[in-house]
Protein backbone atom coordinates (compact mmCIF):
# COMPACT_ATOMS: atom_id res chain seq x y z
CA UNK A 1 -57.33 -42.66 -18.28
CA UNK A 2 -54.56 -45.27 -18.33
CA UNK A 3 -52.23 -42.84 -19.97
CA UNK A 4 -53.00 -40.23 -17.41
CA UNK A 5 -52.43 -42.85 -14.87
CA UNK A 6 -49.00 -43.71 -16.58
CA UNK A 7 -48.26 -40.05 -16.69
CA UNK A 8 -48.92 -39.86 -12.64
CA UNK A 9 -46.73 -42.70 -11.91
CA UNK A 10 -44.13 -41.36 -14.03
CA UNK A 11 -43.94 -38.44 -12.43
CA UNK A 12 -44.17 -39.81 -9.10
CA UNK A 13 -41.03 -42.00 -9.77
CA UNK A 14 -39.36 -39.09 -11.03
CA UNK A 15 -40.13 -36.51 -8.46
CA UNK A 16 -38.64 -39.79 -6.05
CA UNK A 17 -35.57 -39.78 -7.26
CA UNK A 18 -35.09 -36.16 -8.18
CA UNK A 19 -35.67 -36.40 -4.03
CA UNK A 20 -33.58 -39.35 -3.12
CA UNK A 21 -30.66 -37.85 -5.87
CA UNK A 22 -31.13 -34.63 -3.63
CA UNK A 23 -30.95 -36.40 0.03
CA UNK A 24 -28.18 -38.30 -1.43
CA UNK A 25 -26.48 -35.05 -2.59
CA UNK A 26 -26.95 -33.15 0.55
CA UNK A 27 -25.74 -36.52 2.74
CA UNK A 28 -22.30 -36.36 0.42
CA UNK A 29 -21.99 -32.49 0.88
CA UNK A 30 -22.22 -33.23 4.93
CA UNK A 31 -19.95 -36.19 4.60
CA UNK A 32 -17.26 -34.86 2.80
CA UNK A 33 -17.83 -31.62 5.23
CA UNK A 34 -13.76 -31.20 6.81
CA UNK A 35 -14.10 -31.10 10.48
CA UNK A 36 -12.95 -27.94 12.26
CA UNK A 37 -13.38 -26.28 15.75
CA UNK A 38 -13.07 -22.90 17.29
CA UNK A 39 -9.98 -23.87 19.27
CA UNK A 40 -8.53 -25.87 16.70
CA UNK A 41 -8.91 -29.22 19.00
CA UNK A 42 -9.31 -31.98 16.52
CA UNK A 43 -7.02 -34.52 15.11
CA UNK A 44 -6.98 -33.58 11.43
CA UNK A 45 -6.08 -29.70 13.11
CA UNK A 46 -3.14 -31.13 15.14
CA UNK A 47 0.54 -30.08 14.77
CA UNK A 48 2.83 -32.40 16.07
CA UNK A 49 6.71 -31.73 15.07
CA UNK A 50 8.20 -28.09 14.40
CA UNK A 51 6.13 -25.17 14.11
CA UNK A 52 7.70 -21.40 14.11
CA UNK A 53 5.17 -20.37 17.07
CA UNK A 54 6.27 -17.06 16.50
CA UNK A 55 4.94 -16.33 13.25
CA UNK A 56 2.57 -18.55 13.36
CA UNK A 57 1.06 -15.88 15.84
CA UNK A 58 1.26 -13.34 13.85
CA UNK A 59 -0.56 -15.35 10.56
CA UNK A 60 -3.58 -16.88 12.30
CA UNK A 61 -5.57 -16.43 8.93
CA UNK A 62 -2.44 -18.45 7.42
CA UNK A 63 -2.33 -20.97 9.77
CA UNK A 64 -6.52 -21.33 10.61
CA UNK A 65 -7.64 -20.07 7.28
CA UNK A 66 -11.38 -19.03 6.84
CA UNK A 67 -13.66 -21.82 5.39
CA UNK A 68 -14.51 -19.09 2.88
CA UNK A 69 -10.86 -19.27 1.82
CA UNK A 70 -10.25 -21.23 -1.61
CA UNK A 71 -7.85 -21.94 -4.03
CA UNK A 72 -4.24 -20.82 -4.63
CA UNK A 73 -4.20 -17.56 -4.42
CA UNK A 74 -0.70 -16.37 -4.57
CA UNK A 75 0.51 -14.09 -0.64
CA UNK A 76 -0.05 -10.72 -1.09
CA UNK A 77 1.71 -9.40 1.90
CA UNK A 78 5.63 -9.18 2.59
CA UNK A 79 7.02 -7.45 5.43
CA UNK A 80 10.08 -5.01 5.49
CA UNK A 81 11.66 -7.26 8.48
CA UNK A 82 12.39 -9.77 6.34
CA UNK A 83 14.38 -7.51 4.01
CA UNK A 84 18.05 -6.27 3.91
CA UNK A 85 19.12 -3.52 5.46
CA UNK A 86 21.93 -1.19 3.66
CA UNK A 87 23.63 0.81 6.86
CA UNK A 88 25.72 3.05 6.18
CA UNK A 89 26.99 6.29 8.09
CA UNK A 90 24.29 8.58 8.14
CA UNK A 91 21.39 5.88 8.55
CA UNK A 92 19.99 2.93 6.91
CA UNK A 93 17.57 2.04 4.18
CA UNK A 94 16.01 -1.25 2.65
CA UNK A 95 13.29 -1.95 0.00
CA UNK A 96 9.93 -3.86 -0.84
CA UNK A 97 9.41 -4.86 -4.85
CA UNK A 98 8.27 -6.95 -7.04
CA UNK A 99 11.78 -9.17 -6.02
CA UNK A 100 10.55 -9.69 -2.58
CA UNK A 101 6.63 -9.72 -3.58
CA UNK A 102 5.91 -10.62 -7.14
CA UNK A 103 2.49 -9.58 -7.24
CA UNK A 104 3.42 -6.04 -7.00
CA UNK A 105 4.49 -5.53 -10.35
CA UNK A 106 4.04 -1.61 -10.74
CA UNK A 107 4.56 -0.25 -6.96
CA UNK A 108 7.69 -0.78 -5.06
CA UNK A 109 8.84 0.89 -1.72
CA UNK A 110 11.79 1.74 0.98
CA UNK A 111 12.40 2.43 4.50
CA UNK A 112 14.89 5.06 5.44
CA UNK A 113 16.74 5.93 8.45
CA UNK A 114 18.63 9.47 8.34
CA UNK A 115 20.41 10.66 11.60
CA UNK A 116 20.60 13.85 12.76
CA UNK A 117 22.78 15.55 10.00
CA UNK A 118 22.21 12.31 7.95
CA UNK A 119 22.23 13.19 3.93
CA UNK A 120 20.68 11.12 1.36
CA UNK A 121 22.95 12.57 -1.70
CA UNK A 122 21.73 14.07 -4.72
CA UNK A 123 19.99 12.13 -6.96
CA UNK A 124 17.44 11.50 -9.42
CA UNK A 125 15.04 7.98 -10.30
CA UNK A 126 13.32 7.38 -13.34
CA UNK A 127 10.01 6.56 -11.75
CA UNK A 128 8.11 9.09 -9.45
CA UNK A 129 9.03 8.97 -5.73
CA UNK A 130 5.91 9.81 -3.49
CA UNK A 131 7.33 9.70 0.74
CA UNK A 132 5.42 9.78 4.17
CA UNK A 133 7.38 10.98 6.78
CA UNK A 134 7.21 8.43 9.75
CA UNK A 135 9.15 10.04 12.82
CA UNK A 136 11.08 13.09 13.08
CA UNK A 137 12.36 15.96 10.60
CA UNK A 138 13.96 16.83 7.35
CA UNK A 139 14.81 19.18 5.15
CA UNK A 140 13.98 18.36 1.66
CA UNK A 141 15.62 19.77 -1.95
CA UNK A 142 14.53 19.61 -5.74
CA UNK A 143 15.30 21.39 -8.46
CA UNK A 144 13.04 21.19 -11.53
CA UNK A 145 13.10 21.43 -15.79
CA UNK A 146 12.78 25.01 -14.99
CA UNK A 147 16.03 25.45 -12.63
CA UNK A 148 12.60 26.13 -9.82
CA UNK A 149 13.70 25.63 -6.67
CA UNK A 150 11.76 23.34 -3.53
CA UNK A 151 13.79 23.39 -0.62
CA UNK A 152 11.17 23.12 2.85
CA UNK A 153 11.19 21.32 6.16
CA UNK A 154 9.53 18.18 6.81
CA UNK A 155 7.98 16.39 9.94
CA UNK A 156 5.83 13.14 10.75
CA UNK A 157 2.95 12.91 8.96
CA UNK A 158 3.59 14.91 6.38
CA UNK A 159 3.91 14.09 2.33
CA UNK A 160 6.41 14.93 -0.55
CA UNK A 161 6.48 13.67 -4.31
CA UNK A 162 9.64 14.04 -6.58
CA UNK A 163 8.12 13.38 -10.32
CA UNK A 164 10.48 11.31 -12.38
CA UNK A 165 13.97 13.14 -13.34
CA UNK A 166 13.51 15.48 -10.78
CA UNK A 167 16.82 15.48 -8.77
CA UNK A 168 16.34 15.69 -5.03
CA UNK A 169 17.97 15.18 -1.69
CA UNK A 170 16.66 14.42 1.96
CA UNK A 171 18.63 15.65 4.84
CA UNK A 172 17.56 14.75 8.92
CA UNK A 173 17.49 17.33 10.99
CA UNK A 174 17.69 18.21 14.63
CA UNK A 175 16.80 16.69 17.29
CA UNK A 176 17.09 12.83 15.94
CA UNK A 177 17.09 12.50 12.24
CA UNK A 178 14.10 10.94 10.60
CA UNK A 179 12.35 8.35 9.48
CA UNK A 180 10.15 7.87 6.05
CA UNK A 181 8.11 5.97 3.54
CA UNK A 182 9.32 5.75 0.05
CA UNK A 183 7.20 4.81 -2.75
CA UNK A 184 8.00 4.13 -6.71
CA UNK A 185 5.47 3.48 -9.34
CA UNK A 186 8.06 0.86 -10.20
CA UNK A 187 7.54 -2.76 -9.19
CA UNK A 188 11.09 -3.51 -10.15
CA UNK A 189 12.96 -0.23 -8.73
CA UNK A 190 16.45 -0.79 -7.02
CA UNK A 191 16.92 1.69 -4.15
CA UNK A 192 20.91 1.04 -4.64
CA UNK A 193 20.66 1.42 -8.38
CA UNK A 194 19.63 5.33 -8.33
CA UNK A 195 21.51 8.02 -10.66
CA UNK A 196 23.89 9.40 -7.94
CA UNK A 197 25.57 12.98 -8.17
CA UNK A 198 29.19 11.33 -6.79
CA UNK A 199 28.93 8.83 -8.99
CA UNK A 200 28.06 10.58 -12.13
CA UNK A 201 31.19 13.14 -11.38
CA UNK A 202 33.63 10.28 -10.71
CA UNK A 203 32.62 8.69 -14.06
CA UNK A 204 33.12 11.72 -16.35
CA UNK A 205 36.53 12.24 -17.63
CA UNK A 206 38.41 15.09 -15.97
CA UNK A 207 38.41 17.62 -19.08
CA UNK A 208 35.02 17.13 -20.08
CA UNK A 209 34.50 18.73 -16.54
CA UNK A 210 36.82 20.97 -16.39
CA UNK A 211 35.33 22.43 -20.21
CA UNK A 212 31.50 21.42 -18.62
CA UNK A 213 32.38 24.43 -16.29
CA UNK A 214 34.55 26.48 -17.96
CA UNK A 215 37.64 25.92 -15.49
CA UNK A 216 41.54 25.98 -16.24
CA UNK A 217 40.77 22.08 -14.64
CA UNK A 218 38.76 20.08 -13.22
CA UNK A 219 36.76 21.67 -10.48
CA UNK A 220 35.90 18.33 -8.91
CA UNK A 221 39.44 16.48 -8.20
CA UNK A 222 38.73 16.39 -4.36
CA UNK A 223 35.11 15.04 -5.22
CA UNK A 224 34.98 11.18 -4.00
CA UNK A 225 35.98 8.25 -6.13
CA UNK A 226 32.77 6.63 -5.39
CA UNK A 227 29.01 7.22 -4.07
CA UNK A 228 28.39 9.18 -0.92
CA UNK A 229 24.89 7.31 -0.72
CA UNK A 230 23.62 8.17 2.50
CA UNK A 231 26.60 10.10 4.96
CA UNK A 232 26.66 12.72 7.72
CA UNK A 233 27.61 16.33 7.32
CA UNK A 234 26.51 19.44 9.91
CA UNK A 235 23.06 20.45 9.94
CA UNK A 236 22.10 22.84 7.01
CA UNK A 237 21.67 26.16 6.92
CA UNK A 238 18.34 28.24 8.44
CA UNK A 239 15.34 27.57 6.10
CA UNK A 240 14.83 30.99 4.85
CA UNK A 241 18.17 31.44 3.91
CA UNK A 242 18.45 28.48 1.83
CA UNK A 243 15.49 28.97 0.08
CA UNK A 244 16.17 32.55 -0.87
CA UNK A 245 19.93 31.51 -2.41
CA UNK A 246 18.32 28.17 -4.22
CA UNK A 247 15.56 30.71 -5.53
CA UNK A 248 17.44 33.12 -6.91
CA UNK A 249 16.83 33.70 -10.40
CA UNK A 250 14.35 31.34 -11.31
CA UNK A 251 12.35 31.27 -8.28
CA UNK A 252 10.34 28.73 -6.63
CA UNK A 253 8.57 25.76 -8.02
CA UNK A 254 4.47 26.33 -9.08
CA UNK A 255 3.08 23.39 -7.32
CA UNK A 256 5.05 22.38 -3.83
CA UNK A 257 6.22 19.26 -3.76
CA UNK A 258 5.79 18.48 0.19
CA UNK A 259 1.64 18.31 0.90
CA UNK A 260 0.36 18.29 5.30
CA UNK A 261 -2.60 15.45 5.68
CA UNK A 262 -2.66 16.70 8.94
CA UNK A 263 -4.00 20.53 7.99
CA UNK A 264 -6.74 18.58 6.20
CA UNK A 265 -10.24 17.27 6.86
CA UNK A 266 -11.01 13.73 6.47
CA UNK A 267 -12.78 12.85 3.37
CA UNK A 268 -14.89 10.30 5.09
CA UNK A 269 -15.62 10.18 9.14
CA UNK A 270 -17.50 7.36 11.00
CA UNK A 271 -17.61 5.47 14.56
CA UNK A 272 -15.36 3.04 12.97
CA UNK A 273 -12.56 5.45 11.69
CA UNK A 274 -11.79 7.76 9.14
CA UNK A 275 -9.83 8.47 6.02
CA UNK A 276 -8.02 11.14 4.15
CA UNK A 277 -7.67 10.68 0.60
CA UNK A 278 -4.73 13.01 -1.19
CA UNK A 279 -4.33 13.23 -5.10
CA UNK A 280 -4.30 15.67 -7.99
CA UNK A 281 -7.33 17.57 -6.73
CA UNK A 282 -6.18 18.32 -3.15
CA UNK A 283 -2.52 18.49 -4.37
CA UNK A 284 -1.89 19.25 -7.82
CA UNK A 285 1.98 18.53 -7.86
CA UNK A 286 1.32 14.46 -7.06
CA UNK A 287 0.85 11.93 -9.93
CA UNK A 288 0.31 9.14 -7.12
CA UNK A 289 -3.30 9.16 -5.57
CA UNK A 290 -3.02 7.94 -1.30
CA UNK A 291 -5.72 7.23 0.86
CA UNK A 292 -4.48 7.26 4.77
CA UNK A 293 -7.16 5.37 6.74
CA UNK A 294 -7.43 4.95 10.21
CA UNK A 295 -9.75 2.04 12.15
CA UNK A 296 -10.70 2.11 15.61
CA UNK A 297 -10.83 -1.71 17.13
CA UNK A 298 -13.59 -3.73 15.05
CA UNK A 299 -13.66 -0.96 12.25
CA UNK A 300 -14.21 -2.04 8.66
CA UNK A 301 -12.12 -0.71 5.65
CA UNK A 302 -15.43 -1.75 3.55
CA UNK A 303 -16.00 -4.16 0.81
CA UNK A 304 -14.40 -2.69 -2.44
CA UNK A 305 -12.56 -2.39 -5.24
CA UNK A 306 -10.35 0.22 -7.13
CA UNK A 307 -11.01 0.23 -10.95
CA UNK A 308 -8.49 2.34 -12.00
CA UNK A 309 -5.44 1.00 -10.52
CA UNK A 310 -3.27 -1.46 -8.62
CA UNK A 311 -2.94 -0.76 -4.29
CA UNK A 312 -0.12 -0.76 -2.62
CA UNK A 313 -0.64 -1.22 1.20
CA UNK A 314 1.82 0.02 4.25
CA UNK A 315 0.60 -0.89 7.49
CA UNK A 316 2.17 2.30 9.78
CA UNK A 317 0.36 1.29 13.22
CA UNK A 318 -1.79 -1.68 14.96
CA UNK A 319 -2.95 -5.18 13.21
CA UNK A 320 -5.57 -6.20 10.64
CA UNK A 321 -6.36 -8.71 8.40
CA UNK A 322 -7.59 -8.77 4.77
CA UNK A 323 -9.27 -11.09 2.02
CA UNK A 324 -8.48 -10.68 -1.30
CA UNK A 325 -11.40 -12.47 -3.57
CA UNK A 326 -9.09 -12.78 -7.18
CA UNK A 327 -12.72 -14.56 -8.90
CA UNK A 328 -12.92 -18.06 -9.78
CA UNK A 329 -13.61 -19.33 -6.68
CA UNK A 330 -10.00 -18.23 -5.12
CA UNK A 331 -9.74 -16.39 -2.07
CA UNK A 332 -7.28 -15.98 1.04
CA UNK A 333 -6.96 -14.08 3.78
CA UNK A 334 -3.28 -12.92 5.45
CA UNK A 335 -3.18 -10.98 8.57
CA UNK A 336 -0.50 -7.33 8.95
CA UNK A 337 1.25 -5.71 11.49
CA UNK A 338 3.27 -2.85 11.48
CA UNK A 339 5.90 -2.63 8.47
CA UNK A 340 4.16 -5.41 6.95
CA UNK A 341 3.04 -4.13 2.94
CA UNK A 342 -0.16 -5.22 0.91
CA UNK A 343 -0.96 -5.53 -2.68
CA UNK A 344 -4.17 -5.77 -4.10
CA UNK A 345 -4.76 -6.17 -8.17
CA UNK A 346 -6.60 -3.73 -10.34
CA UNK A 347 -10.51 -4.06 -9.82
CA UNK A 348 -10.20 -7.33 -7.06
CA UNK A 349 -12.25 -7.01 -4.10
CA UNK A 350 -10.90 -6.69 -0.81
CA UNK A 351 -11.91 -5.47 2.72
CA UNK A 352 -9.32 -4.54 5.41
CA UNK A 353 -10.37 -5.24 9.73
CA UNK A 354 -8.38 -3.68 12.26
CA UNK A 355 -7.83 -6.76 14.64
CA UNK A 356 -6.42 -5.11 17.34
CA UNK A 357 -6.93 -3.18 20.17
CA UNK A 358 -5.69 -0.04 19.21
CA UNK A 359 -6.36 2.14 16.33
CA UNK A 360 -4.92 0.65 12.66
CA UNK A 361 -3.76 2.93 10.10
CA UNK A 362 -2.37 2.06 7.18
CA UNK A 363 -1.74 3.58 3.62
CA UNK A 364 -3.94 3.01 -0.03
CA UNK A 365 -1.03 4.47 -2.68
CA UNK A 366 -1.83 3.85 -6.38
CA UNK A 367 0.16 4.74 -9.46
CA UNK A 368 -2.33 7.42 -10.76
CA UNK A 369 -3.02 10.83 -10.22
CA UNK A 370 -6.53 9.97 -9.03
CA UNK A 371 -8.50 7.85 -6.35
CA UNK A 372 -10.42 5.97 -7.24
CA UNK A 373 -13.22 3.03 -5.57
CA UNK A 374 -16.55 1.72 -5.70
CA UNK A 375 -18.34 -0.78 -2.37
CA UNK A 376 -20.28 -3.68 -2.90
CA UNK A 377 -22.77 -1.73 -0.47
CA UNK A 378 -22.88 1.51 -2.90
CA UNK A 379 -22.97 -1.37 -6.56
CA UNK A 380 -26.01 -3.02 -4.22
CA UNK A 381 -27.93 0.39 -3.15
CA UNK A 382 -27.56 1.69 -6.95
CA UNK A 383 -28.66 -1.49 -8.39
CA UNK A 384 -32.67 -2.61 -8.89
CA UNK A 385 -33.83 -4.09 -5.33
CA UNK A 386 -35.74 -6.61 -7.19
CA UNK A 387 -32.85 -7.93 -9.18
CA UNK A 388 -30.52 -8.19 -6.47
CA UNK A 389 -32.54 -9.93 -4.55
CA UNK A 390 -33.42 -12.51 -7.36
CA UNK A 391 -29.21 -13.18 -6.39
CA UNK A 392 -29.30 -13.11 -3.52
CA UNK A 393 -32.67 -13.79 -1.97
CA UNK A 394 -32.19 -11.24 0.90
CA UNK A 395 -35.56 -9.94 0.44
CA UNK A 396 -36.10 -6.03 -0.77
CA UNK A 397 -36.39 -4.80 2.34
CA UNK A 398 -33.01 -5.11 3.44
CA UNK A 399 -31.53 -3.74 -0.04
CA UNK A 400 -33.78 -0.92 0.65
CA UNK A 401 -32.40 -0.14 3.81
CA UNK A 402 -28.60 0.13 2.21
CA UNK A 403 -27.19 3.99 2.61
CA UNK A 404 -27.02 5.48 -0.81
CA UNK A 405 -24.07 7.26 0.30
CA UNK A 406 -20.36 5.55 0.47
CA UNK A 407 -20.29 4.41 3.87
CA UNK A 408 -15.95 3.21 3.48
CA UNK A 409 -15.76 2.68 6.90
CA UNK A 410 -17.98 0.68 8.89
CA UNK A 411 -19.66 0.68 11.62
């Protein structure tokens, strides 16, 4: 009796304190709790001395992070305002990579401006070069390991890819040029450090191109002493003909390398948006999967991940925001705007809002031949209801009522 007694009391002091270490616990969690408000009122949230207004308008989630926002997770965003511009006589161009924004180690990209008549020279890259056409037209040429022949017109919207080695050229055409999207599965790719036909020629002694070609001399002594890059010439030739004389003999590449979103359904179509997605099985010449997504106002790129590869982002129209979650504990949000560019890890969970008031769109590229995703809502629908709610203490019923389909855009 007195030992169940003792027992009692025991127990009783213990459940006490378990409670008072608990109250104490929950009175140091709300103590320590870092006052904030809506309209960012309160002392600790004050500003006083300089403040770049102007960006800081454009980075609220910088600025007023999320409270769900932890740790230091390195900026994933970097906008092509901020970097150099080359101009030069038929246009401009500047780059994105992993010098500007070190987390994109294996995807690079470039902006280029050609003018009406505006040539990007001959040339070839190591890495694959995947483009999205912006504004206005061009006329595109590649040659492959075959001598085939691509030579086709271009205009906004549409796609080209030019494998590694492959040596290409872009002209703009009639009425104002063009302007594209370049992209390199290269982090570290130099726009101004490409394999050059001027270049190559004025670097080769005169014989060995004279005997390259069989001539009495060189063929090339009126070729410039140094890169063409990007120039202006007249307008090329009519389509058909060009094609039929760059054809002749060999023919025409098996796979084209240009590719029209815009003659295609949308993979996925919702209140909230929709989105294309374009890789090897749509368009078997690419080795660079794409998803282009488009939000209405409010819509939801959904919570996901891409297992197979790294994304790089290019934000063509409107505003959004995005939190990458990069696991223990860290998290940050960082709002876009057009010609800003994202980059998201292999496998880390992200979501993308359109914040705006118009529609968003914006590119998914990866540096893979296939697509590629899987949402927390599909991992949660797939998953025993039971077990998922021992996490997460939703109750089943909710769990239940998750589409077993990929949703990707909400609502």
């Amino acid at each position: 009796m007195a030992e169940d007694l003792s027992r009692r009391r025991f127990i009783g002091v213990g459940s006490a304190a378990l409670a008072a270490a608990a109250g104490l616990q929950i009175a140091e969690g709300q103590e320590n709790k870092v006052p904030r408000s809506p309209d960012h009122h309160l002392p600790n949230e004050s500003e006083p001395g300089p403040n770049n207004t102007t960006l800081d308008k454009q980075n609220p989630s910088s600025v007023w992070p999320p409270e769900t926002d932890a740790g230091g997770q390195p900026p994933f965003k970097y906008s092509f305002s901020l970097s150099h511009k080359r101009i030069e006589e038929g246009g401009w161009t500047r780059q994105v990579t992993m010098r500007d924004l070190p987390v994109s180690r294996k995807v690079a990209g470039v902006e280029m401006r050609l003018i009406s008549g505006g040539i990007r020279e001959l040339h070839w890259h190591v890495g694959t070069e995947w483009a999205l056409m912006l504004y206005g037209n061009a006329r595109i040429t590649a040659v492959d390991q075959e001598g085939r022949s691509h030579v086709s017109d271009v205009s906004e919207g549409d796609l080209w890819i030019f494998p590694g080695g492959i040596p290409h050229s872009i002209q703009g055409l009639g009425p104002d040029g063009c302007r594209f999207l370049l992209v390199f599965d290269d982090g570290n790719f130099n726009e101004f450090e490409t394999f050059l036909l001027t270049d190559w020629i004025a670097h080769t002694p005169p014989e060995i191109l004279a005997k390259n070609f069989d001539a009495a001399e060189n063929p090339f002594a009126n070729a410039p002493r140094k890169e063409l890059f990007i120039f202006e010439r007249p307008l090329p030739r009519p389509l058909e003909e060009e094609q039929k004389a760059a054809e002749a003999g060999t023919g025409r590449v098996p796979h084209s390398f240009d590719f029209h979103p815009g003659q295609m359904q949308p993979n996925r179509k919702a209140k909230g948006g929709e989105v294309k997605i374009v890789d090897q099985k749509v368009w078997p010449a690419t080795n660079i999967a794409a998803a282009i997504v488009t939000l209405k106002p409010g819509g939801l790129r959904e919570m996901h991940w891409h297992p197979n590869e790294d994304e790089w982002q290019y934000y063509v129209t409107g505003k959004a925001r995005m939190t990458v979650f990069a696991a223990g504990g860290r998290a940050r949000t960082m709002d876009f705007e057009e010609g800003d560019v994202g980059y998201v890890n292999k496998s880390v969970p992200h979501y993308i809002e359109n914040t705006g008031e118009t529609d968003l769109v914006f590119l998914e590229v990866f540096p893979t031949p296939f697509y590629e995703d899987i949402s927390l809502a599909e991992w949660l629908a797939h998953t025993p209801a039971r077990l998922v709610d021992e996490h997460l203490q939703t109750g089943e019923a909710m769990l239940n009522a998750i589409p077993k389909t990929k949703a990707v855009i909400t609502p």
